[in-house]
Protein backbone atom coordinates (compact mmCIF):
# COMPACT_ATOMS: atom_id res chain seq x y z
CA UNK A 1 -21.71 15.45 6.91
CA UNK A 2 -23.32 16.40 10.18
CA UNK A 3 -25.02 13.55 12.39
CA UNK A 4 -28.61 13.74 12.29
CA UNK A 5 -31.21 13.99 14.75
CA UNK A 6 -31.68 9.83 15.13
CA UNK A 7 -35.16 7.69 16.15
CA UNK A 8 -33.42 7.17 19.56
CA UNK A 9 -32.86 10.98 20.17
CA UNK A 10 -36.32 11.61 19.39
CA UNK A 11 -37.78 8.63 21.67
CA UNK A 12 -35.15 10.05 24.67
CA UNK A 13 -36.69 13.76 24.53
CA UNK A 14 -40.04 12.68 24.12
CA UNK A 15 -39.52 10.43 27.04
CA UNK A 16 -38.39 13.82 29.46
CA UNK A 17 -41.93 15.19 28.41
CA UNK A 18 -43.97 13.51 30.82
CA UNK A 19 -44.56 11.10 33.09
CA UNK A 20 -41.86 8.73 34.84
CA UNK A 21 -38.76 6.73 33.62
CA UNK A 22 -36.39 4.21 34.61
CA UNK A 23 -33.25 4.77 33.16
CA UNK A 24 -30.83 1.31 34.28
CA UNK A 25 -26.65 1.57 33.96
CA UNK A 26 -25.56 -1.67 31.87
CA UNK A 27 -21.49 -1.65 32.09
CA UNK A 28 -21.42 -3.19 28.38
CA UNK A 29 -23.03 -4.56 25.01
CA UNK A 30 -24.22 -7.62 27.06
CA UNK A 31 -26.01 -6.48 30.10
CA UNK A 32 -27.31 -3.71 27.70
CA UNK A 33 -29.04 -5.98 26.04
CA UNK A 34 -30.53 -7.98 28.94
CA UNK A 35 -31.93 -4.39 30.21
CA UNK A 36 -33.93 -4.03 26.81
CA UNK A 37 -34.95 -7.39 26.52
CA UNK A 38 -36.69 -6.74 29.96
CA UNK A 39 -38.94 -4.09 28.43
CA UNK A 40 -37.32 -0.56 30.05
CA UNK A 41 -37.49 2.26 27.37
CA UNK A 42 -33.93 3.73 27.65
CA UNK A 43 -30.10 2.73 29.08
CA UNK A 44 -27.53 4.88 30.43
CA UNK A 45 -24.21 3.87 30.85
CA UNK A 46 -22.10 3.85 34.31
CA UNK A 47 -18.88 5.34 34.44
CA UNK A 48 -18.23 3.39 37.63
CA UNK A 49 -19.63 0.12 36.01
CA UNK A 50 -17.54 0.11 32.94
CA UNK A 51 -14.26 0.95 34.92
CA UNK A 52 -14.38 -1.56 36.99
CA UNK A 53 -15.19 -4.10 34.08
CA UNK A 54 -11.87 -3.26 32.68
CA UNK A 55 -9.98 -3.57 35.96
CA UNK A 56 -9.92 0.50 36.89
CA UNK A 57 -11.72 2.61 39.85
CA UNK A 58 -14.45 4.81 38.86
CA UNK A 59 -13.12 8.07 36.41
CA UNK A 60 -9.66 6.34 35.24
CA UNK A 61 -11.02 5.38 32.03
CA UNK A 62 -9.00 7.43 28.94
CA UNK A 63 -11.54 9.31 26.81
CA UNK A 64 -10.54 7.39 23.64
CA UNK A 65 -11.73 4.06 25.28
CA UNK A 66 -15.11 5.97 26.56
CA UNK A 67 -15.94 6.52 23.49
CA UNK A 68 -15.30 3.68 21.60
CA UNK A 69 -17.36 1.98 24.83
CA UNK A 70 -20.46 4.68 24.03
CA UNK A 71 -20.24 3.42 20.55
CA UNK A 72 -20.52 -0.02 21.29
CA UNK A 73 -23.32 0.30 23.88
CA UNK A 74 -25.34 2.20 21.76
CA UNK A 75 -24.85 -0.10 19.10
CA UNK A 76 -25.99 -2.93 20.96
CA UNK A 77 -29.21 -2.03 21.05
CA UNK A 78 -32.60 -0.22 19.61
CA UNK A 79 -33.04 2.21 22.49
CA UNK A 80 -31.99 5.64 23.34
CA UNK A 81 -28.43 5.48 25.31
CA UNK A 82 -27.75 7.97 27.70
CA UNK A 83 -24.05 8.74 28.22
CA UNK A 84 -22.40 9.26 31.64
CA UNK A 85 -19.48 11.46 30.12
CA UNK A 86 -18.06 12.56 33.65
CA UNK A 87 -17.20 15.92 33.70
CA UNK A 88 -16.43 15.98 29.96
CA UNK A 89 -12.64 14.62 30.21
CA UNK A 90 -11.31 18.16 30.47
CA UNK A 91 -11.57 21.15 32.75
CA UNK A 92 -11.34 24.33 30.38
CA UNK A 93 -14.81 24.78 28.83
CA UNK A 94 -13.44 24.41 24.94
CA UNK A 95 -11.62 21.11 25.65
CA UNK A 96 -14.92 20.27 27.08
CA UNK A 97 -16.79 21.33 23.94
CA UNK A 98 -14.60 19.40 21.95
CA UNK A 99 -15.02 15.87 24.13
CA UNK A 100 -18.99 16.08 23.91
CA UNK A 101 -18.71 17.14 20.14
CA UNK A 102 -16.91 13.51 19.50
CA UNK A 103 -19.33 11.53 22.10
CA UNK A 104 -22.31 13.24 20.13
CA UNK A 105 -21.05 11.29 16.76
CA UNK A 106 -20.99 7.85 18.76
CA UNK A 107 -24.66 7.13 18.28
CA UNK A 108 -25.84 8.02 21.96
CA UNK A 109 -28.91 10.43 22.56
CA UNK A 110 -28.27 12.20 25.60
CA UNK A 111 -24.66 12.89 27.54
CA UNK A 112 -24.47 14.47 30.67
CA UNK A 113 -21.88 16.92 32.37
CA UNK A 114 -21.09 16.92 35.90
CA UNK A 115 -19.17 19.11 37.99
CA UNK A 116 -17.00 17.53 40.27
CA UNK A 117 -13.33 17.87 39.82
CA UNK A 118 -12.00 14.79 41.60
CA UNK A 119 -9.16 16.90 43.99
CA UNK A 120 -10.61 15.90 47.65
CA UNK A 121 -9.66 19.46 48.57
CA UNK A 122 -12.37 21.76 46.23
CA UNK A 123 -14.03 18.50 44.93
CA UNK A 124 -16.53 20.86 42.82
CA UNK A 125 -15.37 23.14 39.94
CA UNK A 126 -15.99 26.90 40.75
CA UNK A 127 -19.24 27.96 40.04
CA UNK A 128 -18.82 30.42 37.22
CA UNK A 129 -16.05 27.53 35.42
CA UNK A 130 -19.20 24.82 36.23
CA UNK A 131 -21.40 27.18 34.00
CA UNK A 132 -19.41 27.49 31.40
CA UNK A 133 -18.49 23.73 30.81
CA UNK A 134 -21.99 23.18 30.74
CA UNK A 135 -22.53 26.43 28.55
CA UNK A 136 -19.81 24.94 25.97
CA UNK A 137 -21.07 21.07 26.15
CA UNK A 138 -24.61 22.78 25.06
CA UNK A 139 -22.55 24.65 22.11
CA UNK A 140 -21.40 21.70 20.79
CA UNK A 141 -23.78 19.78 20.80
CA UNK A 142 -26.22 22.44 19.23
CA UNK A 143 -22.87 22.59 16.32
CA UNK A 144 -24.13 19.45 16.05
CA UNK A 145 -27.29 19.31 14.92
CA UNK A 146 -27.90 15.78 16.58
CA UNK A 147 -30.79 16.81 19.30
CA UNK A 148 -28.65 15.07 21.67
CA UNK A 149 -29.92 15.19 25.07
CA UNK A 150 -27.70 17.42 27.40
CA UNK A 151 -27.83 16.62 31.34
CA UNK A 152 -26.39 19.23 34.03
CA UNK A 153 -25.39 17.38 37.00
CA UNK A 154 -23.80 18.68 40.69
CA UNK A 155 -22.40 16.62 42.62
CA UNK A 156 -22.07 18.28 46.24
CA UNK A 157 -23.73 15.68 48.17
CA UNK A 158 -21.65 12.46 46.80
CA UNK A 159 -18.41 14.74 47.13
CA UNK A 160 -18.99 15.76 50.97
CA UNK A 161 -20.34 19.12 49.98
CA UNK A 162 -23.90 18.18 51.12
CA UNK A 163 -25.54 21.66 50.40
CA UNK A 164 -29.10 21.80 49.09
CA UNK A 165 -28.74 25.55 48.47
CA UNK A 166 -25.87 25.52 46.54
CA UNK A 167 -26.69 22.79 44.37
CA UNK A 168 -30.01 24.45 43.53
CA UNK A 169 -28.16 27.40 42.60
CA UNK A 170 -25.74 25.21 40.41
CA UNK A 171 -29.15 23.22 38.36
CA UNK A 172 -31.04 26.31 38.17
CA UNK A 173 -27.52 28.41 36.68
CA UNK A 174 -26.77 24.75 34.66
CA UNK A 175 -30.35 24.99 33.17
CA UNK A 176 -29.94 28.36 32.40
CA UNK A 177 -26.80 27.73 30.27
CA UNK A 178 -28.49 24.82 28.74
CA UNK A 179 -29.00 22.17 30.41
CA UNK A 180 -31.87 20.18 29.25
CA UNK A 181 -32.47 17.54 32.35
CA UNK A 182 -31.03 18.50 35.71
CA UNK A 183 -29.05 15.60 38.13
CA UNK A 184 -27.87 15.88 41.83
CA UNK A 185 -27.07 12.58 42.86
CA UNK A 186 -27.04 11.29 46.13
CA UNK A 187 -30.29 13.28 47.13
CA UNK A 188 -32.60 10.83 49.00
CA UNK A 189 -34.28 12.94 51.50
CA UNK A 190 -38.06 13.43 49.70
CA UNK A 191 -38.54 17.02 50.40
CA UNK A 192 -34.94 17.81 49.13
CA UNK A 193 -36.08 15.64 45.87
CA UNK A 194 -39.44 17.61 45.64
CA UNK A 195 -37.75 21.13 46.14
CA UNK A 196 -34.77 20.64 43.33
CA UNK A 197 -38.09 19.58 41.04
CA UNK A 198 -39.65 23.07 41.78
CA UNK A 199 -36.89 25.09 41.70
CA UNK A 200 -35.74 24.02 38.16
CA UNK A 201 -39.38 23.06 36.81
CA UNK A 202 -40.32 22.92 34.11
CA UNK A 203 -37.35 21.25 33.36
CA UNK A 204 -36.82 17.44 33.86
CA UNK A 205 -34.96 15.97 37.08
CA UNK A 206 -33.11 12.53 37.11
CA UNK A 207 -32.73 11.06 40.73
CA UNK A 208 -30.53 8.34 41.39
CA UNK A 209 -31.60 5.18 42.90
CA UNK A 210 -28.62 3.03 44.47
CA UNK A 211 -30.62 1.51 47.27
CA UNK A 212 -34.36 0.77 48.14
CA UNK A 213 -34.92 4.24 49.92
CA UNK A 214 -38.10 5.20 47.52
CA UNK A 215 -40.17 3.80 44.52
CA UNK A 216 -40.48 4.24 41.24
CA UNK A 217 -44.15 5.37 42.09
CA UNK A 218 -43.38 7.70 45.37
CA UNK A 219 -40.53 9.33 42.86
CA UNK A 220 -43.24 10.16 40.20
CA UNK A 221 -45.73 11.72 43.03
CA UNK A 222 -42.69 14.09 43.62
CA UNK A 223 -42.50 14.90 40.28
CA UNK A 224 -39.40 13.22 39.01
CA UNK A 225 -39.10 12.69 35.69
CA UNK A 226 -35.82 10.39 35.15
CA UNK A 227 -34.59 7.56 37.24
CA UNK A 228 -31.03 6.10 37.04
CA UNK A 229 -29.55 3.33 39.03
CA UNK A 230 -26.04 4.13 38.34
CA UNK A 231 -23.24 1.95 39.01
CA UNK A 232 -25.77 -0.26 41.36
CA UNK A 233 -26.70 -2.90 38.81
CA UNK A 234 -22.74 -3.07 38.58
CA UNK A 235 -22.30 -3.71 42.25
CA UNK A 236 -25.34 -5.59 42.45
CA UNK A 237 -23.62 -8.24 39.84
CA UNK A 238 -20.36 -7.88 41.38
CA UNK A 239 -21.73 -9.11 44.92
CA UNK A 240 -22.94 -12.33 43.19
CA UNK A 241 -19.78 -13.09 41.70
CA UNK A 242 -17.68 -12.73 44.72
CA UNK A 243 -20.05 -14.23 46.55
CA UNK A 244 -19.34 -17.18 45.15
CA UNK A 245 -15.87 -16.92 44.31
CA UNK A 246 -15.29 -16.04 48.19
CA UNK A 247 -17.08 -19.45 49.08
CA UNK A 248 -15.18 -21.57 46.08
CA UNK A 249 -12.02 -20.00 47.93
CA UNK A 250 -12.43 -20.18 51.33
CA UNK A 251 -14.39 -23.11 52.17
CA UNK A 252 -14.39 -25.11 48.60
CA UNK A 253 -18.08 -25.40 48.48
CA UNK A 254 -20.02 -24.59 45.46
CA UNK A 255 -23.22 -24.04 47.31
CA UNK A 256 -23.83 -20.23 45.62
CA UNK A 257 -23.50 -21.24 41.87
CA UNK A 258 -26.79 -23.37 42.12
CA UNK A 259 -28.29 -20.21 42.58
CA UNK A 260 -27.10 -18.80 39.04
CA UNK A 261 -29.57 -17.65 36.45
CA UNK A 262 -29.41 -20.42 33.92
CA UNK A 263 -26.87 -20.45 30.97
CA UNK A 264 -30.40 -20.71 28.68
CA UNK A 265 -31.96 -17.85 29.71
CA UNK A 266 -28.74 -15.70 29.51
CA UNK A 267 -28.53 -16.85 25.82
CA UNK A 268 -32.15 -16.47 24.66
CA UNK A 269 -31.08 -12.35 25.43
CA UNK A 270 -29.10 -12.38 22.78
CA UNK A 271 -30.38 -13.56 19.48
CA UNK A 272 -28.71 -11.57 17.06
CA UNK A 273 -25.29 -11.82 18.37
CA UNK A 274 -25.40 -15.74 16.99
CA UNK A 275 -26.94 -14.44 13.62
């Protein structure tokens, strides 16, 4: 039997219809749930985040422990789950179709598809190969039948192919072969942000937020409809922690831990796990 089309699907695409949304990374079941319990209205997960909580750089995680770490993220919690599914864990646009058709069965309600290729020398996938992956992720998931959300992303400017022209031509081609919500991370400029949202309107844009260039308000005047932090709540947690471990070792002071969110308030997050 065919997954259906779940509550959280239909919150997530409802969501992309108007207004403005924060979309945080959690890197696993427990900071997932501290996100919801603080009132935001989806997740996505963070490639970056999760590798480095297993002891890997960003995009060395195997597919079969992706998935099983979709499943559990999206299990964790009542809200829609967006997946960051790399570039699909192949290159040929079938294998592709074939990754996103198992991550759709995970209980997630939106994936997304990027086109980077991680070889420093042509860091992006040819344009008419980019199309297609994202042509065959929306296949799949439309073999489906789940709804799930699918995101195009290009990722010149975090690859050192900064090119505003060519990664409008990539959303507006990626929309055209399906995309549903269109990403270019690394954008931060406000009239590069506000052109990308009129040259693939009306379809949704998700900006990334890693620093405190912008607002959750300024974003919305541009028109953005999606906000992700990425793989910045990650690093944001991993400064605290070596923070402190640096001081422990180095100087043999504790002076950072008295700074530490209580153990109490950490466990009143998670009420069913003691159930």
């Amino acid at each position: 039997m065919k997954p259906s089309v779940t509550p959280q699907i239909s919150t997530f695409r409802r969501l992309h219809e108007t207004g403005c949304f924060v979309l945080p990374n959690p890197w696993d079941r427990g900071s997932a749930r501290l996100l919801a319990s603080l009132g935001f209205r989806a997740l996505a997960t963070t490639s970056a985040g999760f590798a480095w909580s297993t002891g890997r750089p960003d995009n060395q995680v195997p597919l079969e422990e992706m998935l099983a770490h979709l499943a559990a993220v999206a299990g964790a919690v009542e809200l829609p789950v967006n997946a960051d599914f790399e570039g699909g864990f192949a290159t040929a646009p079938g294998a592709v179709a074939a990754n996103v058709a198992r991550a759709v069965e995970t209980g997630i309600a939106g994936l997304s598809i990027e086109d980077s290729t991680g070889d420093a020398r042509q860091p992006l996938f040819d344009f008419d190969l980019a199309v297609e992956r994202v042509r065959a992720a929306r296949q799949a998931i439309d073999r489906s039948g789940t709804g799930v959300l699918l995101t195009g992303r290009s990722e010149g400017f975090i690859v050192g192919r900064p090119d505003l022209g060519e990664t409008i031509r990539r959303l507006t081609a990626y929309a055209e072969a399906g995309a549903e919500c269109l990403y270019a991370p690394g954008l931060r400029k406000e009239g590069d942000i506000a052109e990308v949202v009129r040259a693939v309107a009306p379809r949704p844009v998700n900006v990334l937020v890693g620093s405190d260039f912008t607002t959750v308000g300024r974003l919305a005047e541009l028109g953005v409809r999606r906000i992700s932090t990425g793989g910045a709540l990650a690093r944001a947690a991993w400064t605290g922690f070596l923070a402190a471990a640096r001081e422990i070792a180095q100087s043999g002071t504790f002076g950072k831990l008295s700074a530490a969110v209580p153990s109490a308030e950490i466990d009143s997050a998670f009420p069913s796990a003691r159930a």
